[in-house]
N, C-alpha and C. Protein backbone atom coordinates (compact mmCIF):
# COMPACT_ATOMS: atom_id res chain seq x y z
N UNK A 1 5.61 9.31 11.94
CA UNK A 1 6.47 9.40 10.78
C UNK A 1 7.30 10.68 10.82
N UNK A 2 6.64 11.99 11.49
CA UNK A 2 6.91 12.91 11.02
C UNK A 2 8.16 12.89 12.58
N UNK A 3 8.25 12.52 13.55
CA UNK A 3 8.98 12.74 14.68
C UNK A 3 9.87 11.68 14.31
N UNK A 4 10.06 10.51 13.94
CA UNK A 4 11.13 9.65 14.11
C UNK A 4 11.95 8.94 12.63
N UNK A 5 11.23 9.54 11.64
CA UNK A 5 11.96 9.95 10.38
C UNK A 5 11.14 8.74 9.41
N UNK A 6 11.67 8.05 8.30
CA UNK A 6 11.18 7.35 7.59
C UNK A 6 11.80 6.36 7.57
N UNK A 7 13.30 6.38 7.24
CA UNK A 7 14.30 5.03 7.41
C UNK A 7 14.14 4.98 8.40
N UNK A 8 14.17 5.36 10.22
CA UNK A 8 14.12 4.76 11.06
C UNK A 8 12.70 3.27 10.94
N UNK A 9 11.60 4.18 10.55
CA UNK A 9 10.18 3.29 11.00
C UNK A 9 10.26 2.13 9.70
N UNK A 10 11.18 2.21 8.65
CA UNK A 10 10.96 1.23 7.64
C UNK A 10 12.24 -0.04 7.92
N UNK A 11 13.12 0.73 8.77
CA UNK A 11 14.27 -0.05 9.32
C UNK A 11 14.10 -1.33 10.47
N UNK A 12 12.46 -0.78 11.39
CA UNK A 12 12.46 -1.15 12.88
C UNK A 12 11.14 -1.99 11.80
N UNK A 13 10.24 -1.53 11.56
CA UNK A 13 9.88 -2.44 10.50
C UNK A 13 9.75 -3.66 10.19
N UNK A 14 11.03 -3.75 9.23
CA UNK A 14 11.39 -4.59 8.46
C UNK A 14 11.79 -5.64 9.53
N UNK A 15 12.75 -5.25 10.34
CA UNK A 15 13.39 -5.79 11.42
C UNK A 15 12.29 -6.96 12.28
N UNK A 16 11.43 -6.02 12.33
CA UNK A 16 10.44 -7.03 13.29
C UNK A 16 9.53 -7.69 12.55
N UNK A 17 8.89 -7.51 10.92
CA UNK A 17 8.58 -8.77 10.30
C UNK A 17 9.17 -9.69 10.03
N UNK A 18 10.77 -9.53 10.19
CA UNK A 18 11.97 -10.47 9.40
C UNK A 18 11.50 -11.65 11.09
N UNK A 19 12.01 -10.86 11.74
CA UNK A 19 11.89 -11.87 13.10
C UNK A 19 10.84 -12.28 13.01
N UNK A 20 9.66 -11.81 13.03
CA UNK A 20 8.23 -12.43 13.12
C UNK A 20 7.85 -13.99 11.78
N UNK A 21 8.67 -13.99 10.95
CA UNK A 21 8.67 -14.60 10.07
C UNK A 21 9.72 -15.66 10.26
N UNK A 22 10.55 -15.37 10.62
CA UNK A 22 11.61 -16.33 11.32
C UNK A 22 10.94 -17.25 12.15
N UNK A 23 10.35 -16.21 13.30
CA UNK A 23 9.84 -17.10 14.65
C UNK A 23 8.87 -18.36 13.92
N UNK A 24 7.46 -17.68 12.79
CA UNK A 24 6.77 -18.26 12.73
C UNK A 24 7.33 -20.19 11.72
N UNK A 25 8.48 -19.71 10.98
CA UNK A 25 8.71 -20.90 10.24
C UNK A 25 9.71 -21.95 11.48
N UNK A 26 10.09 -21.10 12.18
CA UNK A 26 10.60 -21.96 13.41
C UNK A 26 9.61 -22.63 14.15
N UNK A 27 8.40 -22.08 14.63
CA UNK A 27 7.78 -22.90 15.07
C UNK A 27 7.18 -24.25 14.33
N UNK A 28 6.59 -23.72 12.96
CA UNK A 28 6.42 -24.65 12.33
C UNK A 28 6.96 -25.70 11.70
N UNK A 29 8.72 -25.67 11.97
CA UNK A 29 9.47 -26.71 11.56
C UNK A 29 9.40 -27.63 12.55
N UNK A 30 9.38 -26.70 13.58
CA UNK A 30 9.76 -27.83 15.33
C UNK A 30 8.39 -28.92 15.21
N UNK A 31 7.45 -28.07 14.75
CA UNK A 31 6.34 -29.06 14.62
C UNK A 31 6.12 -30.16 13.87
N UNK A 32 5.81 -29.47 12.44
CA UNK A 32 5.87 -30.42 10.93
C UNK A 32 7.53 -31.18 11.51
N UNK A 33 8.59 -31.02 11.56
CA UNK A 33 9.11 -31.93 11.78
C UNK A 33 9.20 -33.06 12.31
N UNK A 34 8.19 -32.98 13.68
CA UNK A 34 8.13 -34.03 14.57
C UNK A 34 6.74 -34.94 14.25
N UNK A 35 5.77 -34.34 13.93
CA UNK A 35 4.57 -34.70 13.42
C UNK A 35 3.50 -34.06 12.66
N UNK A 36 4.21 -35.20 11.22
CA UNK A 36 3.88 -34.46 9.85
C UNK A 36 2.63 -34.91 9.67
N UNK A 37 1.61 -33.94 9.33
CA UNK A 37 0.26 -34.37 9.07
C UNK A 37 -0.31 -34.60 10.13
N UNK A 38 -0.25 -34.15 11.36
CA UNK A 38 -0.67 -33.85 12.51
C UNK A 38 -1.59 -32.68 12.74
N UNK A 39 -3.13 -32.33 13.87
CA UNK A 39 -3.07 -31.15 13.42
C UNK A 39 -1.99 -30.64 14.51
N UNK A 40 -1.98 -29.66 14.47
CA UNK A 40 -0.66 -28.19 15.36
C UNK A 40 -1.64 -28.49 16.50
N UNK A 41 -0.74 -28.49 18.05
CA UNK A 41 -1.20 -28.38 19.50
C UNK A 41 -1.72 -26.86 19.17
N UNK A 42 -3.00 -26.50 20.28
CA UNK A 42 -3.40 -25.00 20.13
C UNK A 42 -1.69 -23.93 20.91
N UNK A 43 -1.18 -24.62 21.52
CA UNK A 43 0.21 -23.68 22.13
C UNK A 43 1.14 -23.09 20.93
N UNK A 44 0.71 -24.00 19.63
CA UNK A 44 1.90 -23.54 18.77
C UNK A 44 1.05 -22.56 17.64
N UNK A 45 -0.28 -23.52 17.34
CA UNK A 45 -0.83 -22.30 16.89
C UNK A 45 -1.30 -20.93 16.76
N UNK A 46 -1.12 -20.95 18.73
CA UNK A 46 -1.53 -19.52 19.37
C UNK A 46 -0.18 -18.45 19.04
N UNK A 47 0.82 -19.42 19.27
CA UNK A 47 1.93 -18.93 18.81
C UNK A 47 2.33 -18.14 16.70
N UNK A 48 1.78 -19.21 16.59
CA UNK A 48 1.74 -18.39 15.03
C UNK A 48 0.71 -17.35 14.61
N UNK A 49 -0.45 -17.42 15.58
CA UNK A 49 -1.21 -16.57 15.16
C UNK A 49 -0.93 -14.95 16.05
N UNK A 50 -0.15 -15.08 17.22
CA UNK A 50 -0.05 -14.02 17.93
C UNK A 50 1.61 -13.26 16.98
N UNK A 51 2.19 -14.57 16.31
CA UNK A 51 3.39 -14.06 15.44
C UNK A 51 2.86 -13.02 14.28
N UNK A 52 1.81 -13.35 13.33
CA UNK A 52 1.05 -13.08 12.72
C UNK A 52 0.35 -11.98 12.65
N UNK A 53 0.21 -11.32 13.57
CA UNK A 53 -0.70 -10.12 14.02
C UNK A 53 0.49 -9.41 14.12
N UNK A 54 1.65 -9.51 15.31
CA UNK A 54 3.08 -9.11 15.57
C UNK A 54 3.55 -8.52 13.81
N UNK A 55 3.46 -9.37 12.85
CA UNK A 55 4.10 -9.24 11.63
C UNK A 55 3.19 -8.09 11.44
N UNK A 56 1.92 -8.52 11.30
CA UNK A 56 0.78 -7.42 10.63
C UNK A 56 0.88 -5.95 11.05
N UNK A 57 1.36 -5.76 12.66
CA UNK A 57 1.20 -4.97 13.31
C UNK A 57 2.63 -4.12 12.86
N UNK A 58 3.46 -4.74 12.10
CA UNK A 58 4.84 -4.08 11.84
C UNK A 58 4.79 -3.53 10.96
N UNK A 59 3.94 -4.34 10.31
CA UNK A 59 3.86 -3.72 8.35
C UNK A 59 2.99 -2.46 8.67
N UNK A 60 2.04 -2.06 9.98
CA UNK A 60 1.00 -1.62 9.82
C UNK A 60 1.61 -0.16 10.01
N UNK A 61 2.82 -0.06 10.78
CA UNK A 61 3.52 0.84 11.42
C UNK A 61 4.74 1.37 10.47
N UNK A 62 4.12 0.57 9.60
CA UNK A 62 5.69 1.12 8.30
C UNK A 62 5.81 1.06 7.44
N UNK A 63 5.96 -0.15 6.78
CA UNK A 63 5.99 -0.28 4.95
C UNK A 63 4.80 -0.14 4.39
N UNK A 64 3.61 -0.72 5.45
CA UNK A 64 2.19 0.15 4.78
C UNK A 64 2.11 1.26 4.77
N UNK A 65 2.17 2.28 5.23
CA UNK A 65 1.98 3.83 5.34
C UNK A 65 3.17 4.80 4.62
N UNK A 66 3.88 3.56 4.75
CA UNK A 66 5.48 4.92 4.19
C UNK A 66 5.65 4.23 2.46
N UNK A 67 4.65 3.14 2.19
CA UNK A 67 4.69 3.19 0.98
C UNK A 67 4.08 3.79 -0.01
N UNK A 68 3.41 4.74 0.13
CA UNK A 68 2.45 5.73 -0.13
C UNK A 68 3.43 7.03 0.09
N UNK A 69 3.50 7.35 1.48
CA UNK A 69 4.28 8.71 1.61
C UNK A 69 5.40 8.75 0.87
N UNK A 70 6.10 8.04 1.05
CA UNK A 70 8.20 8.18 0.32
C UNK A 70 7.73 8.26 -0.97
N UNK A 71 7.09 7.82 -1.88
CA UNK A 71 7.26 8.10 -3.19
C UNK A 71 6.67 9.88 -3.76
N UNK A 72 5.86 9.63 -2.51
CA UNK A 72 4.99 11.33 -3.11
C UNK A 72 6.39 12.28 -2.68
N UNK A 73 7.01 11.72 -2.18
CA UNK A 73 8.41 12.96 -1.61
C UNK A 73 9.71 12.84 -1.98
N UNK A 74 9.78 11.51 -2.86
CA UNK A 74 11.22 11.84 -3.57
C UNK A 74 11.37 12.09 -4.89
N UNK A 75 10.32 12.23 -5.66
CA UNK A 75 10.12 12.56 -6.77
C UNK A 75 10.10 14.13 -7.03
N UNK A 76 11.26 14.32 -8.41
CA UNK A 76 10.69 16.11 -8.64
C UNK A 76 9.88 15.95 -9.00
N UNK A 77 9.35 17.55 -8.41
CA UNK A 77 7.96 18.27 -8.81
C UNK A 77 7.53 18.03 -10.33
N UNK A 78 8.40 18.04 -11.25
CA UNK A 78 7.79 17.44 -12.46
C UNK A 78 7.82 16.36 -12.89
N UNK A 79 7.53 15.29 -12.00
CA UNK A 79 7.42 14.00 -12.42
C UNK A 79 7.06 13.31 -11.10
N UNK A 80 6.59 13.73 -10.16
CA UNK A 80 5.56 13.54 -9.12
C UNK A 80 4.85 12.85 -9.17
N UNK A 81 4.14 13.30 -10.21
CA UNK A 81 2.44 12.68 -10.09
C UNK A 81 2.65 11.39 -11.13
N UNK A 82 3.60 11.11 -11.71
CA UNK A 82 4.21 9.58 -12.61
C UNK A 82 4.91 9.10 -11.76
N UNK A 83 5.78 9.38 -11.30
CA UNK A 83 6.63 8.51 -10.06
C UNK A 83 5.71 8.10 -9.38
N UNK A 84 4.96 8.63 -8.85
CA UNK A 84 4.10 8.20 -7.38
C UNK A 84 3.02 7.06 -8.52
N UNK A 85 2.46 7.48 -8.99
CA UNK A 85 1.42 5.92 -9.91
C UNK A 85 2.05 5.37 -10.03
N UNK A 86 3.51 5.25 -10.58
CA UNK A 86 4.13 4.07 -11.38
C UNK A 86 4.59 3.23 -9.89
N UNK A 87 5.11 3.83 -8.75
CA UNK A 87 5.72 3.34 -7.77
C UNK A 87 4.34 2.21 -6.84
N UNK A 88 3.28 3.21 -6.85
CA UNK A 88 2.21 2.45 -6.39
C UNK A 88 1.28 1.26 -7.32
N UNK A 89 1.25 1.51 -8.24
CA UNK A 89 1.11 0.45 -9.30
C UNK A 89 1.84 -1.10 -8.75
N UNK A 90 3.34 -0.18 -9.21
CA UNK A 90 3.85 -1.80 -9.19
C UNK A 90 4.22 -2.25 -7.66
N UNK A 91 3.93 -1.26 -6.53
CA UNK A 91 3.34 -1.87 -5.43
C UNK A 91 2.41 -3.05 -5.40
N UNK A 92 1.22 -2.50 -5.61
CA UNK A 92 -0.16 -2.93 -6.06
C UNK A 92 -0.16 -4.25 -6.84
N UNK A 93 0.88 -4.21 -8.18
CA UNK A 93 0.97 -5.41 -8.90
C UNK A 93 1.68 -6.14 -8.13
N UNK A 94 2.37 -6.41 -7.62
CA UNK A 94 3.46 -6.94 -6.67
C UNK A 94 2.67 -8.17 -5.39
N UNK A 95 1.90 -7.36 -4.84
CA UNK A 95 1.18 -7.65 -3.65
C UNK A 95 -0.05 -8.35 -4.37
N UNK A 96 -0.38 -8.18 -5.48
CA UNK A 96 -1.61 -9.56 -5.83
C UNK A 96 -0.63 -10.56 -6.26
N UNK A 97 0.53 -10.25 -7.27
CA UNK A 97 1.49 -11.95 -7.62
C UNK A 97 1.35 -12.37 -5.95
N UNK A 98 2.10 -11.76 -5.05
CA UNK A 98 2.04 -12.40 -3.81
C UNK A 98 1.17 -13.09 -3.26
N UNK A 99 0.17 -12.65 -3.05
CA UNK A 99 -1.23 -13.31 -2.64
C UNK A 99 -1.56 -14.27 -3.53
N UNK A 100 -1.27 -14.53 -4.79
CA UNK A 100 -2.05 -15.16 -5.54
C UNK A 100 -0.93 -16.65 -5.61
N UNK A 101 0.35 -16.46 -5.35
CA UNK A 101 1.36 -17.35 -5.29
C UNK A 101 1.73 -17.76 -3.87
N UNK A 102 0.99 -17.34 -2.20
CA UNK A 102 1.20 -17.59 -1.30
C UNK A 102 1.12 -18.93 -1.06
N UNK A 103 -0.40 -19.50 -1.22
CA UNK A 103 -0.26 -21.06 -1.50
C UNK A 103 0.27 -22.09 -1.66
N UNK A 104 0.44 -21.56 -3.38
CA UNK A 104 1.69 -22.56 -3.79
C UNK A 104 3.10 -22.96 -3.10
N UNK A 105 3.17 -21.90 -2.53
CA UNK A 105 4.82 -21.55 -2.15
C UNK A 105 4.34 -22.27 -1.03
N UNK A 106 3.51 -22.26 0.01
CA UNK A 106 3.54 -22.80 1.49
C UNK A 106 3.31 -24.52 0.67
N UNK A 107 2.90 -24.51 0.14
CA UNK A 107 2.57 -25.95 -0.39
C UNK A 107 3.83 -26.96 -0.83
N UNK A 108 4.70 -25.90 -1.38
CA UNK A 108 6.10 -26.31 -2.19
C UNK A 108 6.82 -26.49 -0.79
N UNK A 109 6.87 -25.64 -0.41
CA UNK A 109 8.30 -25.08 0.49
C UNK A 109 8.11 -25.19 2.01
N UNK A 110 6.48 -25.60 2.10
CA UNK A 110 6.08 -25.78 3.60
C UNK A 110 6.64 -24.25 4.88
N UNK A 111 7.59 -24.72 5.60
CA UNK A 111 7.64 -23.63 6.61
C UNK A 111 8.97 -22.70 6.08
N UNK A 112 9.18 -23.46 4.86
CA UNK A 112 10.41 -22.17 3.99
C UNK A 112 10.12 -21.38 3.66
N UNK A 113 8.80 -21.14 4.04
CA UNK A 113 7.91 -20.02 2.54
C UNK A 113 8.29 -18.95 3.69
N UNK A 114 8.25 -19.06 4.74
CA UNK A 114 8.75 -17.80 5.88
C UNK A 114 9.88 -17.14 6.10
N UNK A 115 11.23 -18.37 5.64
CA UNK A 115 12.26 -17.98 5.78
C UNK A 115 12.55 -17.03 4.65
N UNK A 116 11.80 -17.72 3.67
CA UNK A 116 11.90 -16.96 2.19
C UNK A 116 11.02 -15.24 2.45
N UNK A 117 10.05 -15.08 2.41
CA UNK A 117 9.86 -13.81 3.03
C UNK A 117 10.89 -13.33 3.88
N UNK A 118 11.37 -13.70 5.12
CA UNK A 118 12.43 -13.47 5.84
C UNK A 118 13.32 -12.92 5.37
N UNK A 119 14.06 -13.80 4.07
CA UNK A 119 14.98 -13.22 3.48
C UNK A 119 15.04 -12.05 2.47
N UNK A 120 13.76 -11.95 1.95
CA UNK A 120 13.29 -10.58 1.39
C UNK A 120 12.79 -9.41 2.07
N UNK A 121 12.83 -9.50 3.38
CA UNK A 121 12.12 -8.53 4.18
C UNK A 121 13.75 -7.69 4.58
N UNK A 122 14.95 -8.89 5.50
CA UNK A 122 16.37 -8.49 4.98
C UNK A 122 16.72 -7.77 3.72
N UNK A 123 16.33 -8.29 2.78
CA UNK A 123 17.06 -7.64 1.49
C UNK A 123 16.76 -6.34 1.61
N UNK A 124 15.39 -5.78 1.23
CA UNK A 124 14.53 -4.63 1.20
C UNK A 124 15.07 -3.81 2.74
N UNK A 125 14.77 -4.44 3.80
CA UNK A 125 15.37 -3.48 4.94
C UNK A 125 17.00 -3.10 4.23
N UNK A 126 18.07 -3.66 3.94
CA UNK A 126 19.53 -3.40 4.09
C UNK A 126 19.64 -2.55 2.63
N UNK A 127 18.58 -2.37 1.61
CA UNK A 127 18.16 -1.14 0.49
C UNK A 127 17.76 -0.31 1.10
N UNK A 128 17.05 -0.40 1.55
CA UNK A 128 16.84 0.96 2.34
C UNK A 128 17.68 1.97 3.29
N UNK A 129 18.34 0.72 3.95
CA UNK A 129 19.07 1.52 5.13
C UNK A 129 20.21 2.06 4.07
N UNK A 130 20.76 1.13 3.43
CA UNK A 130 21.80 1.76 2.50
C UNK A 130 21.32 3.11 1.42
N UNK A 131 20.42 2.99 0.87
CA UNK A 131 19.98 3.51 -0.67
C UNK A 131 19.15 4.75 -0.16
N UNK A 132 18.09 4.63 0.80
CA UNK A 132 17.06 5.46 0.63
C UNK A 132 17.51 6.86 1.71
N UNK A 133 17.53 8.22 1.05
CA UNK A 133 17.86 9.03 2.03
C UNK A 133 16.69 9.47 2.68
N UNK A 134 16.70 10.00 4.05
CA UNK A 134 15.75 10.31 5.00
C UNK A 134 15.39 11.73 4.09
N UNK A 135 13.54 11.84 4.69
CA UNK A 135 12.95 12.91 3.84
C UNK A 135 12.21 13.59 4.79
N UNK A 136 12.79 13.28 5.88
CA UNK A 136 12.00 14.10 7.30
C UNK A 136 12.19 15.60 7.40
N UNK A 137 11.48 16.23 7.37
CA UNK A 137 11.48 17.92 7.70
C UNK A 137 12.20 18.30 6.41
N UNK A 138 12.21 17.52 5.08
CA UNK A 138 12.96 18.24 4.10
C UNK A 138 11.40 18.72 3.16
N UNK A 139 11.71 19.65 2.72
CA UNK A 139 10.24 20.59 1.49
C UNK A 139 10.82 19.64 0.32
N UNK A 140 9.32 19.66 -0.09
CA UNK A 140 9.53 18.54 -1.33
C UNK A 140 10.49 19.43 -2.53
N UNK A 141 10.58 20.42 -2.32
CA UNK A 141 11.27 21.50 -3.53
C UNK A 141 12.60 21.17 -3.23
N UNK A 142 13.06 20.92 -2.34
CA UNK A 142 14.82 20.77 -1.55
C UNK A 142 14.93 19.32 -2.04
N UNK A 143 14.45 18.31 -2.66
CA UNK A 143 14.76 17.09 -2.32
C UNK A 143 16.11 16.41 -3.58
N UNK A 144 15.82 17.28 -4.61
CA UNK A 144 17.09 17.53 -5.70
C UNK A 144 18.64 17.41 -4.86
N UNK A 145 18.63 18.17 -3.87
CA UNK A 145 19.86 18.56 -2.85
C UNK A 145 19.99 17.19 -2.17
N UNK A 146 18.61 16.29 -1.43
CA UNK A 146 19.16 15.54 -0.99
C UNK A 146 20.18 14.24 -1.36
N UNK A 147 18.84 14.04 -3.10
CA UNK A 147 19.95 13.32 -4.02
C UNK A 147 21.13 13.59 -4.26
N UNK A 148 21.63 14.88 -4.02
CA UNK A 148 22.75 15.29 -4.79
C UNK A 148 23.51 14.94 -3.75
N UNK A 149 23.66 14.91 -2.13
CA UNK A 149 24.43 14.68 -1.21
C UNK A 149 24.44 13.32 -0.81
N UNK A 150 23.68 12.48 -1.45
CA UNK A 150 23.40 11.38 -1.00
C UNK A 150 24.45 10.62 -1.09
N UNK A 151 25.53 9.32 -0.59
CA UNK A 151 26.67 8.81 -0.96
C UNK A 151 26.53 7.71 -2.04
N UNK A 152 25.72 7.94 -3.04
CA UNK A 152 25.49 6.71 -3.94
C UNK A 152 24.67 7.19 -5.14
N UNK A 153 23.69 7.95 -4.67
CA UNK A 153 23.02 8.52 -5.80
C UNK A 153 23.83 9.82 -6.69
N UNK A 154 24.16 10.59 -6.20
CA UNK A 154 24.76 11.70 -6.23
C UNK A 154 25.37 11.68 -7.50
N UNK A 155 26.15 10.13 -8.13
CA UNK A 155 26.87 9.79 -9.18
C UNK A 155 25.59 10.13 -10.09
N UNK A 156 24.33 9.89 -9.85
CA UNK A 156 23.57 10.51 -11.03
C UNK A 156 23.12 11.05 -11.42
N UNK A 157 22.72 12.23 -10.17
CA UNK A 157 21.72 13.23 -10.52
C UNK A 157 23.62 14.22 -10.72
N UNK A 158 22.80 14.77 -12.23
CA UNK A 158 23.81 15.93 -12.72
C UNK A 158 23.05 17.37 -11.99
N UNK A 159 24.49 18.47 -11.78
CA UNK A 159 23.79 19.77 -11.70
C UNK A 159 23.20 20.11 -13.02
N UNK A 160 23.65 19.96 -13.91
CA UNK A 160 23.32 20.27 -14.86
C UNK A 160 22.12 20.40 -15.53
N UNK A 161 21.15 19.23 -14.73
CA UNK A 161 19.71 18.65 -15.61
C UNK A 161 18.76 19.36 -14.58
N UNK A 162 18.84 20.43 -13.77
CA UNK A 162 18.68 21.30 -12.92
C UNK A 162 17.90 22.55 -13.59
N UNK A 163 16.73 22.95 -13.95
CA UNK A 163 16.41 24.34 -14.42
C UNK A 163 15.03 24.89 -13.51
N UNK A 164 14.89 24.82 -11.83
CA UNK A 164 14.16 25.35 -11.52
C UNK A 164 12.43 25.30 -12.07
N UNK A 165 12.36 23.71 -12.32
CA UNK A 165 11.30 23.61 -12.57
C UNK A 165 10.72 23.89 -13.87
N UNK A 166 11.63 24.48 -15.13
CA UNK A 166 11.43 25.29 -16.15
C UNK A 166 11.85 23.87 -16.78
N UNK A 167 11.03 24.16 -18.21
CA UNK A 167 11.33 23.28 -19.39
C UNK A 167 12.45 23.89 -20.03
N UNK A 168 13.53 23.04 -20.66
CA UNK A 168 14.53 24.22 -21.30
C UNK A 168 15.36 23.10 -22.15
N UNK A 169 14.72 23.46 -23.55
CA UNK A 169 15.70 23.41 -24.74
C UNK A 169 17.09 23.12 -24.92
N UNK A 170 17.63 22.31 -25.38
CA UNK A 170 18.59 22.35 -25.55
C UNK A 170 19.17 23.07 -26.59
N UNK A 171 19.77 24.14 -26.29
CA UNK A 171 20.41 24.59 -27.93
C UNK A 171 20.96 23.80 -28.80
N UNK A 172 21.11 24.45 -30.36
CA UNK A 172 21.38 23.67 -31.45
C UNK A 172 20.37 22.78 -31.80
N UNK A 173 19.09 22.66 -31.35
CA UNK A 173 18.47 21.73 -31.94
C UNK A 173 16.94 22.13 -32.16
N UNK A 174 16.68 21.55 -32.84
CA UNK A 174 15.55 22.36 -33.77
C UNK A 174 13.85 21.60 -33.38
């Protein structure tokens, strides 16, 4: 993480579950298409299960690990320790709807349910590459600066709301 940055490993990532998810609903169309209610030859299943691990092995190298780290590091120091719960929370909530709706969806949608991940694994990679600025070798105290240079965020973080970590009053008000 720390040698090849964060958007790189969430970029290469994404990239290779999107494919891995691709491959796997491809195989399974070529199949279920030709013979529905068949079981799967072991060649295609070996194939989804070696896709499968491939996927696992991507997430394992990236959006698992950097979903934990990126939030503890783009958050200011005074609102850290709420950013990072609230971000992992609705991680957390996120990933049981998933699991708990995987079923259904392969049931509904058969080998779409992959493309459909597919297409959310795209979405989330092309947010990132666009939205999220790299936090490699930056001190969590500097990270105000990175928002501020960032080409998109920048419109929101004011200098203004800036006091060095200090609580500070607004005058005129009581």
């Amino acid at each position: 993480m720390d040698r090849t940055g964060r958007r790189p490993l969430f970029i290469v990532g994404g990239v290779g579950m999107m494919l891995c998810e691709v491959a796997i609903s491809w195989i399974m169309a070529d199949h279920l298409g030709k013979h529905q209610g068949v079981t799967m030859p072991r060649s295609y299943a070996t194939g989804v299960l070696v896709l499968i691990c491939l996927c696992t092995f991507s997430f394992g190298l990236s959006w698992a690990p950097l979903r934990w780290v990126v939030p503890s590091e783009i958050y200011p120091v005074e609102v850290r320790s709420a950013g990072q719960a609230l971000s992992i929370s609705v991680a957390l909530c996120l990933s049981f709807v998933e699991l708990q709706v995987f079923i259904a969806l392969l049931c509904a949608m058969k080998y779409g349910v992959f493309l459909f991940y597919a297409g959310w694994l795209l979405t989330m990679t092309i947010f990132v590459a666009a939205f999220l600025p790299e936090t490699k070798g930056m001190p969590i105290e500097a990270m105000r600066s990175v928002w501020e240079r960032h080409w998109y965020w920048k419109r929101f973080v004011n200098d203004g709301d800036h006091h060095d970590g200090r609580v500070v009053a607004d005058e005129g008000t009581d």
